[in-house]
Structure formats: structure tokens, C-alpha cells
ModelCIF file with pLDDT and N, C-alpha, C, O atoms, coordinates in Angstrom:
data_MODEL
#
_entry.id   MODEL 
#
_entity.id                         1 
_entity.type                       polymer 
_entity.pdbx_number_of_molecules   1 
#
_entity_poly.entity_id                      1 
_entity_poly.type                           'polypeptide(L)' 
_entity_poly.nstd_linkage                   no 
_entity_poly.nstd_monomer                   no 
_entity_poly.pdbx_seq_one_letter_code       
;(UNK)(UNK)(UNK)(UNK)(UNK)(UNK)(UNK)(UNK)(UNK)(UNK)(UNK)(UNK)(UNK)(UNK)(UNK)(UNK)
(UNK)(UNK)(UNK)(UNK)(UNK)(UNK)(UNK)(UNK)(UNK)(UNK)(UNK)(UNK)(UNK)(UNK)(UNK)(UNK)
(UNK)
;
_entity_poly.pdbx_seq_one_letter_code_can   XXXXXXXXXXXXXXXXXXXXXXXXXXXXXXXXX 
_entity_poly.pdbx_strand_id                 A 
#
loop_
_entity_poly_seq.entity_id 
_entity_poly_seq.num 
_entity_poly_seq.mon_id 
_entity_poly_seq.hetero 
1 1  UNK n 
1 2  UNK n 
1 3  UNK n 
1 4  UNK n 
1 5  UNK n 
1 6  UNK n 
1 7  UNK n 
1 8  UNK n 
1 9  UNK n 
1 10 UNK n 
1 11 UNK n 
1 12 UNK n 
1 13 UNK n 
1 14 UNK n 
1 15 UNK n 
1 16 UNK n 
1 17 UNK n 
1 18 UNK n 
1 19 UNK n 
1 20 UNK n 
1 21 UNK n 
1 22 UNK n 
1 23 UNK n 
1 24 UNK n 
1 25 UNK n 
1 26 UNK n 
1 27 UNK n 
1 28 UNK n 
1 29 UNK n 
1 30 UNK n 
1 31 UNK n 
1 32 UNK n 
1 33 UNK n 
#
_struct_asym.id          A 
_struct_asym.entity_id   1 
#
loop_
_ma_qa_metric.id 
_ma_qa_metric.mode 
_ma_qa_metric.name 
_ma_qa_metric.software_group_id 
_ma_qa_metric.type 
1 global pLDDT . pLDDT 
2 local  pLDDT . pLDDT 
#
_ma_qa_metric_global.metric_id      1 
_ma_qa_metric_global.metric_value   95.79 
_ma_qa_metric_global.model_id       1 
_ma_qa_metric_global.ordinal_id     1 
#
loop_
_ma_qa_metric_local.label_asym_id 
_ma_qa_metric_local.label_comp_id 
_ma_qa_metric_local.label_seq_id 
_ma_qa_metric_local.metric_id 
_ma_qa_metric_local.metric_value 
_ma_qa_metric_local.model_id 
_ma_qa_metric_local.ordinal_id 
A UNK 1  2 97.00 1 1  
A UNK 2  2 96.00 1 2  
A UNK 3  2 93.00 1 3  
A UNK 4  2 93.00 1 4  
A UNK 5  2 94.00 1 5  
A UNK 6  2 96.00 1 6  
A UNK 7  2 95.00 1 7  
A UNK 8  2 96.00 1 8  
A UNK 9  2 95.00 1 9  
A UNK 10 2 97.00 1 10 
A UNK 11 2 98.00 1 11 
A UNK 12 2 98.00 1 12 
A UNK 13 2 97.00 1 13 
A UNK 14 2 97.00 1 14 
A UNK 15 2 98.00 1 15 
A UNK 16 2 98.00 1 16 
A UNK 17 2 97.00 1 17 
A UNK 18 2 98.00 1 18 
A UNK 19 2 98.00 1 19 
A UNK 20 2 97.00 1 20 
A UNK 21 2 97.00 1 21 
A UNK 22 2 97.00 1 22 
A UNK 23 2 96.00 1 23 
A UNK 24 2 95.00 1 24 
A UNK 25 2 94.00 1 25 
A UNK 26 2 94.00 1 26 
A UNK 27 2 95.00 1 27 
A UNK 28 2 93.00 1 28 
A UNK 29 2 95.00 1 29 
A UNK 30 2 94.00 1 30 
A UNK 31 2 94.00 1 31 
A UNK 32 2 94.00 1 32 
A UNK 33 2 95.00 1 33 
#
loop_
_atom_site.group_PDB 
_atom_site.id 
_atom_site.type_symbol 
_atom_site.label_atom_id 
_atom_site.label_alt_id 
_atom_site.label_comp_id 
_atom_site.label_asym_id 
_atom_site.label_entity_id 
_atom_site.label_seq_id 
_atom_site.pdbx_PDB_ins_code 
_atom_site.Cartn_x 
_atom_site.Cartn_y 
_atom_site.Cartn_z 
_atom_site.occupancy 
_atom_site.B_iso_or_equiv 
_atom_site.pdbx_formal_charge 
_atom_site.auth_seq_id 
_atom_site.auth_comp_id 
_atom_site.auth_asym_id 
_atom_site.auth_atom_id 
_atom_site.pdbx_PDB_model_num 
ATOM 1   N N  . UNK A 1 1  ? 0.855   -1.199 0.000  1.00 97.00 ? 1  UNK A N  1 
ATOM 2   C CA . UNK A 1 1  ? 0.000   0.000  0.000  1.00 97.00 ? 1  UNK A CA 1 
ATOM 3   C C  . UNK A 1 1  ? 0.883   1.238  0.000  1.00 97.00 ? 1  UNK A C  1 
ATOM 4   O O  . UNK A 1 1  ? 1.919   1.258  0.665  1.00 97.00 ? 1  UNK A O  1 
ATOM 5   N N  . UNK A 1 2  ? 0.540   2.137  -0.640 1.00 96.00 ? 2  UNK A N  1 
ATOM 6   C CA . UNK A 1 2  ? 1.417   3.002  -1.497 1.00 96.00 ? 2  UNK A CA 1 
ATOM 7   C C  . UNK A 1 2  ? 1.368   4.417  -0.311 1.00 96.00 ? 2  UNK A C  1 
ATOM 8   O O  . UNK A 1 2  ? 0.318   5.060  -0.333 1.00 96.00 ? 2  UNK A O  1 
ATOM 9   N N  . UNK A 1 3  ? 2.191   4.764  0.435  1.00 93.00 ? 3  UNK A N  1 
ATOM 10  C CA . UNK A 1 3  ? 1.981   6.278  1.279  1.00 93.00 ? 3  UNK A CA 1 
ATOM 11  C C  . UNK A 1 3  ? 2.076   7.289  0.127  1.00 93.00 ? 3  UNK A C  1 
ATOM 12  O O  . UNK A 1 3  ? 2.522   7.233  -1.018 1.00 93.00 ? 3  UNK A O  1 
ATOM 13  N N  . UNK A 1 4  ? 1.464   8.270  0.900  1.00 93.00 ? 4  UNK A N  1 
ATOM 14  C CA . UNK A 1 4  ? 1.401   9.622  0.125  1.00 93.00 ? 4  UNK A CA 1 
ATOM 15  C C  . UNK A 1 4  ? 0.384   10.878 0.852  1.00 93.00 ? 4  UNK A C  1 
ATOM 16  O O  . UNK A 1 4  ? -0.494  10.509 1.633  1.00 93.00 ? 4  UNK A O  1 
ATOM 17  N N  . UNK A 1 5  ? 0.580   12.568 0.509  1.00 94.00 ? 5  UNK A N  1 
ATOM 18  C CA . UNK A 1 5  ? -0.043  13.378 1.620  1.00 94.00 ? 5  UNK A CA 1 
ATOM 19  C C  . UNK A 1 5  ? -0.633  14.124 0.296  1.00 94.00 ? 5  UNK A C  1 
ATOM 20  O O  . UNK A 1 5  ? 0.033   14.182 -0.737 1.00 94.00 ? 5  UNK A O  1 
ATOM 21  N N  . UNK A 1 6  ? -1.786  14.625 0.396  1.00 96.00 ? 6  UNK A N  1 
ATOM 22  C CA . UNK A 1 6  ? -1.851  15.933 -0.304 1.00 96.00 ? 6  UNK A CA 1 
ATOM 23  C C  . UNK A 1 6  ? -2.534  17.226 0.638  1.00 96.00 ? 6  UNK A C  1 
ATOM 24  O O  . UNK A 1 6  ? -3.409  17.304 1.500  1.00 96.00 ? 6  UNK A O  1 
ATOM 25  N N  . UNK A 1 7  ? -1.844  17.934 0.125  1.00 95.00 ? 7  UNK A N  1 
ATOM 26  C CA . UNK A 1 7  ? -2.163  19.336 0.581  1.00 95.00 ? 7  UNK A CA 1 
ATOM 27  C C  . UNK A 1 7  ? -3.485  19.712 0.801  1.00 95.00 ? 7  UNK A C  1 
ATOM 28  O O  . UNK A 1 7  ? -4.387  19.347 0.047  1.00 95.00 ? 7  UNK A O  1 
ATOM 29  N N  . UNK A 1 8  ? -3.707  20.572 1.993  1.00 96.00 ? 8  UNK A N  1 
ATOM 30  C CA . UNK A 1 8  ? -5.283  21.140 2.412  1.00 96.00 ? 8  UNK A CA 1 
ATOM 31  C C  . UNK A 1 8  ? -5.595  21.778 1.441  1.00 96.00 ? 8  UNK A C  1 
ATOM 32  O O  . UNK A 1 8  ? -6.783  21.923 1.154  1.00 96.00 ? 8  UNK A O  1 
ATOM 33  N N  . UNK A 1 9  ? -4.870  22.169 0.899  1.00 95.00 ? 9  UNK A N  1 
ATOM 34  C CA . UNK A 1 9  ? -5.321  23.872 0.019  1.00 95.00 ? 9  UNK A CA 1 
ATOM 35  C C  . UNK A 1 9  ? -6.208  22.935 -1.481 1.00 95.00 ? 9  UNK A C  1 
ATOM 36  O O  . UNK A 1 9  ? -7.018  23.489 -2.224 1.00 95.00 ? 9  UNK A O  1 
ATOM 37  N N  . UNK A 1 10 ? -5.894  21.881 -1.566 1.00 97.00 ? 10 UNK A N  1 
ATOM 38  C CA . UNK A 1 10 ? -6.413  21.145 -3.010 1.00 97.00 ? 10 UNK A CA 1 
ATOM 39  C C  . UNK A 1 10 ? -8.357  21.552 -2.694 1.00 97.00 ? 10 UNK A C  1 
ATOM 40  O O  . UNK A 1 10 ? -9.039  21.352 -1.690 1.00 97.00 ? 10 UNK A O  1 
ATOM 41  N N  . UNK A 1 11 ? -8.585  21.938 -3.536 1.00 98.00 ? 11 UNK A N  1 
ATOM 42  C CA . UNK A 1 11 ? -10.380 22.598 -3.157 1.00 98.00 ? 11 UNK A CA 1 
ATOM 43  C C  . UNK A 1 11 ? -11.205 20.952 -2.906 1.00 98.00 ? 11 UNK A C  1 
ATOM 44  O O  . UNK A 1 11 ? -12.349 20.979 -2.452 1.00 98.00 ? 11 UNK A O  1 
ATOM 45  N N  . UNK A 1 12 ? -10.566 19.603 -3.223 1.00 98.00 ? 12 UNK A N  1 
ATOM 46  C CA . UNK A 1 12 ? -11.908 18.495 -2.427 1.00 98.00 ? 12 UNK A CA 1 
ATOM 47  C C  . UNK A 1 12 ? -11.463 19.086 -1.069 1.00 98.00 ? 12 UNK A C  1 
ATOM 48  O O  . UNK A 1 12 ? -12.241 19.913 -0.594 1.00 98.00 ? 12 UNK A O  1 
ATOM 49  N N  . UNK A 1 13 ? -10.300 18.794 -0.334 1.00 97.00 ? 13 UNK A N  1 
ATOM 50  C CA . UNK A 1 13 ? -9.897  18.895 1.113  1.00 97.00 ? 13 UNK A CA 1 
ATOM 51  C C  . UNK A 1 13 ? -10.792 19.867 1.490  1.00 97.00 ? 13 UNK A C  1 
ATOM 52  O O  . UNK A 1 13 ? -11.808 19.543 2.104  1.00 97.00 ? 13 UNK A O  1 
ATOM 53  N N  . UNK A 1 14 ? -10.440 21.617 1.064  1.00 97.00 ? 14 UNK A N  1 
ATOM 54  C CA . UNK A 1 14 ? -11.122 23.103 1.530  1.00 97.00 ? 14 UNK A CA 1 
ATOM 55  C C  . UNK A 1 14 ? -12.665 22.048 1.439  1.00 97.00 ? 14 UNK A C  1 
ATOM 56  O O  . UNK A 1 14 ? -13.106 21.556 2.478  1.00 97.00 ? 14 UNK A O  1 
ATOM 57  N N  . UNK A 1 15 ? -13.168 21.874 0.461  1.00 98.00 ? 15 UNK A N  1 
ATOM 58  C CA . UNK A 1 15 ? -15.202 21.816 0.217  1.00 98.00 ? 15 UNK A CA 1 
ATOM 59  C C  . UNK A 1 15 ? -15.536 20.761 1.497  1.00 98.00 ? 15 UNK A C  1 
ATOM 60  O O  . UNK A 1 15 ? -16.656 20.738 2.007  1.00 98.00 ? 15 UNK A O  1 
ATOM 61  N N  . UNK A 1 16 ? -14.448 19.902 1.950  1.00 98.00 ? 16 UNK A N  1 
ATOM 62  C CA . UNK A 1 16 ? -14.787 18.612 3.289  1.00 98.00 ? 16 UNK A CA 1 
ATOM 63  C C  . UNK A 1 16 ? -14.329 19.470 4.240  1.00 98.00 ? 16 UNK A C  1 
ATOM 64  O O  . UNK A 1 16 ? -15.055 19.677 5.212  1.00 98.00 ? 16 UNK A O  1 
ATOM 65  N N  . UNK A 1 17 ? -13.504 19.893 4.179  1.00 97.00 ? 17 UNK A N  1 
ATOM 66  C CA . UNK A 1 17 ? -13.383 20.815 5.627  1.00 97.00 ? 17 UNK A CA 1 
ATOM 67  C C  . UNK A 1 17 ? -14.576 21.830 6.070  1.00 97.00 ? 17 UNK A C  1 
ATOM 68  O O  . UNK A 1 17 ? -15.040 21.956 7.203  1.00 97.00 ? 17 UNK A O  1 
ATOM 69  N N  . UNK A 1 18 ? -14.896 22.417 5.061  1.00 98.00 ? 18 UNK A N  1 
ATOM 70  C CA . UNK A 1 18 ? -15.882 23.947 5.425  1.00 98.00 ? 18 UNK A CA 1 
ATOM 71  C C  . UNK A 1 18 ? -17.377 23.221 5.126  1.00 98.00 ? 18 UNK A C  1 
ATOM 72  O O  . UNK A 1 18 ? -18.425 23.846 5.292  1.00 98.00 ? 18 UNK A O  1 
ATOM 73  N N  . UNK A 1 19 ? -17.342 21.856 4.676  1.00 98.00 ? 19 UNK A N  1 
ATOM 74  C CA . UNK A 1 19 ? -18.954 21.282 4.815  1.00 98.00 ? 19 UNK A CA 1 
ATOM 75  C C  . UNK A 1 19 ? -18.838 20.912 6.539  1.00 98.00 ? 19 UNK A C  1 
ATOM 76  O O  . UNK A 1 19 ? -19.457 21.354 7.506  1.00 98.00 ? 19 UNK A O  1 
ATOM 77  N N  . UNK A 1 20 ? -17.800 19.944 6.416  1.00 97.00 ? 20 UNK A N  1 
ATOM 78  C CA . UNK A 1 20 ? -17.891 19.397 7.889  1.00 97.00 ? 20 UNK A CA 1 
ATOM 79  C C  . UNK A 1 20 ? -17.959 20.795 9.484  1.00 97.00 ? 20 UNK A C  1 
ATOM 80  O O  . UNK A 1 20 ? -18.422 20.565 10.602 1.00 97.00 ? 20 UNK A O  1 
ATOM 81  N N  . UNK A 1 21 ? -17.459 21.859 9.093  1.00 97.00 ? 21 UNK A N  1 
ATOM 82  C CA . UNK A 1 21 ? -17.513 22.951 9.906  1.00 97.00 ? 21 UNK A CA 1 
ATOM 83  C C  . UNK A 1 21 ? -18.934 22.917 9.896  1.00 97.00 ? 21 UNK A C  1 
ATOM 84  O O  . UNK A 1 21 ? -19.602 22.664 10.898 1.00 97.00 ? 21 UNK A O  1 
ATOM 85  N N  . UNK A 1 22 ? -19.537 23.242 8.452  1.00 97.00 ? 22 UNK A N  1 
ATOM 86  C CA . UNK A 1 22 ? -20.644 23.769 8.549  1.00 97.00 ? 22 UNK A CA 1 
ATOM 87  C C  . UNK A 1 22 ? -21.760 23.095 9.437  1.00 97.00 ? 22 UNK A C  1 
ATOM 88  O O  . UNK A 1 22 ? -22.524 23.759 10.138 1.00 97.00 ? 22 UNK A O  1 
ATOM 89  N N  . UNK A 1 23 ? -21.794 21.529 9.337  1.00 96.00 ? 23 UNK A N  1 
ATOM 90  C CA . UNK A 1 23 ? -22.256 20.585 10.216 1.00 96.00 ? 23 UNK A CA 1 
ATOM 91  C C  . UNK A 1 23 ? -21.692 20.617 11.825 1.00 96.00 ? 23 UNK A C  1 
ATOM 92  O O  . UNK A 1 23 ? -21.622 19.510 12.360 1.00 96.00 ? 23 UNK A O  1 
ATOM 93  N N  . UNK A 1 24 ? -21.329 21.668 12.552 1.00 95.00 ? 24 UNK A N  1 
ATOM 94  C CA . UNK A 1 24 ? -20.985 22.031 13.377 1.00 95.00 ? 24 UNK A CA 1 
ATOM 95  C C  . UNK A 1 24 ? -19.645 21.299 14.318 1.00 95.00 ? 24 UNK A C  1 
ATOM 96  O O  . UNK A 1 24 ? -19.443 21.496 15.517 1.00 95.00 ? 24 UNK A O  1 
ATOM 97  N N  . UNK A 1 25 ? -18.702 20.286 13.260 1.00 94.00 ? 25 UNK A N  1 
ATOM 98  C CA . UNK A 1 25 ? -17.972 19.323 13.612 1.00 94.00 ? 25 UNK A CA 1 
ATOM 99  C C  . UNK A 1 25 ? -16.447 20.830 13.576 1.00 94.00 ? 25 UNK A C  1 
ATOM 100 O O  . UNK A 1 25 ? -16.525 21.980 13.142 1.00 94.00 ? 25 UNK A O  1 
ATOM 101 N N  . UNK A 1 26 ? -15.250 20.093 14.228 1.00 94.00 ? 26 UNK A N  1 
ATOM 102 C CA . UNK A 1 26 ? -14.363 20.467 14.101 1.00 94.00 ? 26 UNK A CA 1 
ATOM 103 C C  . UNK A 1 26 ? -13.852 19.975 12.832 1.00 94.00 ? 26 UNK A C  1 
ATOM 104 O O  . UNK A 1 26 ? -13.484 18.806 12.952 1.00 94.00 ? 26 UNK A O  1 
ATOM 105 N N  . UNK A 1 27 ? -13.702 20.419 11.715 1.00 95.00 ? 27 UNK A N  1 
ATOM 106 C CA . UNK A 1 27 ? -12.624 19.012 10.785 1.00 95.00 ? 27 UNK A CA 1 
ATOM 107 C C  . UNK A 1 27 ? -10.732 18.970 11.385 1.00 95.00 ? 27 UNK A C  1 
ATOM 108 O O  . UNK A 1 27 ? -9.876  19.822 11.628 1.00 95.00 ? 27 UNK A O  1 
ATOM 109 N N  . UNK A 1 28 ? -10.817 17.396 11.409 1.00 93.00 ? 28 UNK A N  1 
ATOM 110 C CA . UNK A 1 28 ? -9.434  16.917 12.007 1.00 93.00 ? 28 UNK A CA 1 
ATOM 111 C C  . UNK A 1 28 ? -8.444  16.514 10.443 1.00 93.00 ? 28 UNK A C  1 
ATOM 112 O O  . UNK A 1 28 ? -8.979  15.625 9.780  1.00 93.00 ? 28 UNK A O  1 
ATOM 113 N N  . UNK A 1 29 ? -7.564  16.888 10.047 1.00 95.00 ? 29 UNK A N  1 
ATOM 114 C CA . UNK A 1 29 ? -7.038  16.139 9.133  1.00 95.00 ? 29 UNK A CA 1 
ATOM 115 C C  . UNK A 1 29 ? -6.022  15.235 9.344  1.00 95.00 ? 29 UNK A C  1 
ATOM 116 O O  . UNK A 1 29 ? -5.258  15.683 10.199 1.00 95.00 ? 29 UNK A O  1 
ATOM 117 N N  . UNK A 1 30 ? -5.666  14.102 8.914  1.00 94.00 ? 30 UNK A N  1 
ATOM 118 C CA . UNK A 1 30 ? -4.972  12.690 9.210  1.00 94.00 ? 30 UNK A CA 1 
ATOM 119 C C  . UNK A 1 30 ? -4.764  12.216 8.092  1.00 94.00 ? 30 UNK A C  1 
ATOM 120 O O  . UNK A 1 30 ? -5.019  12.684 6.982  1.00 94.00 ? 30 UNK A O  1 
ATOM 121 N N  . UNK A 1 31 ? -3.951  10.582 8.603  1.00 94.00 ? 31 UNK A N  1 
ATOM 122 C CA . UNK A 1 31 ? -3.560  9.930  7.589  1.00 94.00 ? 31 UNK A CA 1 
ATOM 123 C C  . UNK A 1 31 ? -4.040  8.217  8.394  1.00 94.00 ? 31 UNK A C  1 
ATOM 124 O O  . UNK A 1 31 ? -4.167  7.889  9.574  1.00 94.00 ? 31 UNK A O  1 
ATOM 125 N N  . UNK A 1 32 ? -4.183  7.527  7.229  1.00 94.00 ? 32 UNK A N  1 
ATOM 126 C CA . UNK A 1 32 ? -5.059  6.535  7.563  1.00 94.00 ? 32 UNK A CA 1 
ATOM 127 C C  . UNK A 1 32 ? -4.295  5.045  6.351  1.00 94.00 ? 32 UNK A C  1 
ATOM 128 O O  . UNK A 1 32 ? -3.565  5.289  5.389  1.00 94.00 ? 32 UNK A O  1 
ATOM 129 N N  . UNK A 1 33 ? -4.802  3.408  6.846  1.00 95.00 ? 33 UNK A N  1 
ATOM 130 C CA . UNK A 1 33 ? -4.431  3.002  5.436  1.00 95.00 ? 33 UNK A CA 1 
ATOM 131 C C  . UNK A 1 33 ? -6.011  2.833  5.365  1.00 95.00 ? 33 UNK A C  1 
ATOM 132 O O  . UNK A 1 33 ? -6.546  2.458  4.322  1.00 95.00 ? 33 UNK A O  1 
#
């Protein structure tokens, strides 16, 4: 299984971050397999 990171700034990351805010969650970002 292949590692690898991409950047917050890529607009899927920003649109899951500021939905999940909007749903009144903190968004956490991580790495996972």
C-alpha cells in the first residue's frame, strides 16, 4: 500500500473541511491506510 499526503489547500480537502464545519464538527485532518 502506497503512502502519500496531499495538501489542504487542493479545493476536495477546503469543500470537506468547510462542509464538515458547517455541520458544526471540528474538521481533524490525518492519515489513515
Amino acid at each position: 500500500r502506497p503512502s502519500g499526503e496531499l495538501p489542504a489547500s487542493l479545493p476536495l480537502i477546503q469543500r470537506t473541511m468547510a462542509a464538515t464545519k458547517l455541520f458544526g464538527e471540528t474538521p481533524q485532518l490525518g492519515r489513515g491506510s
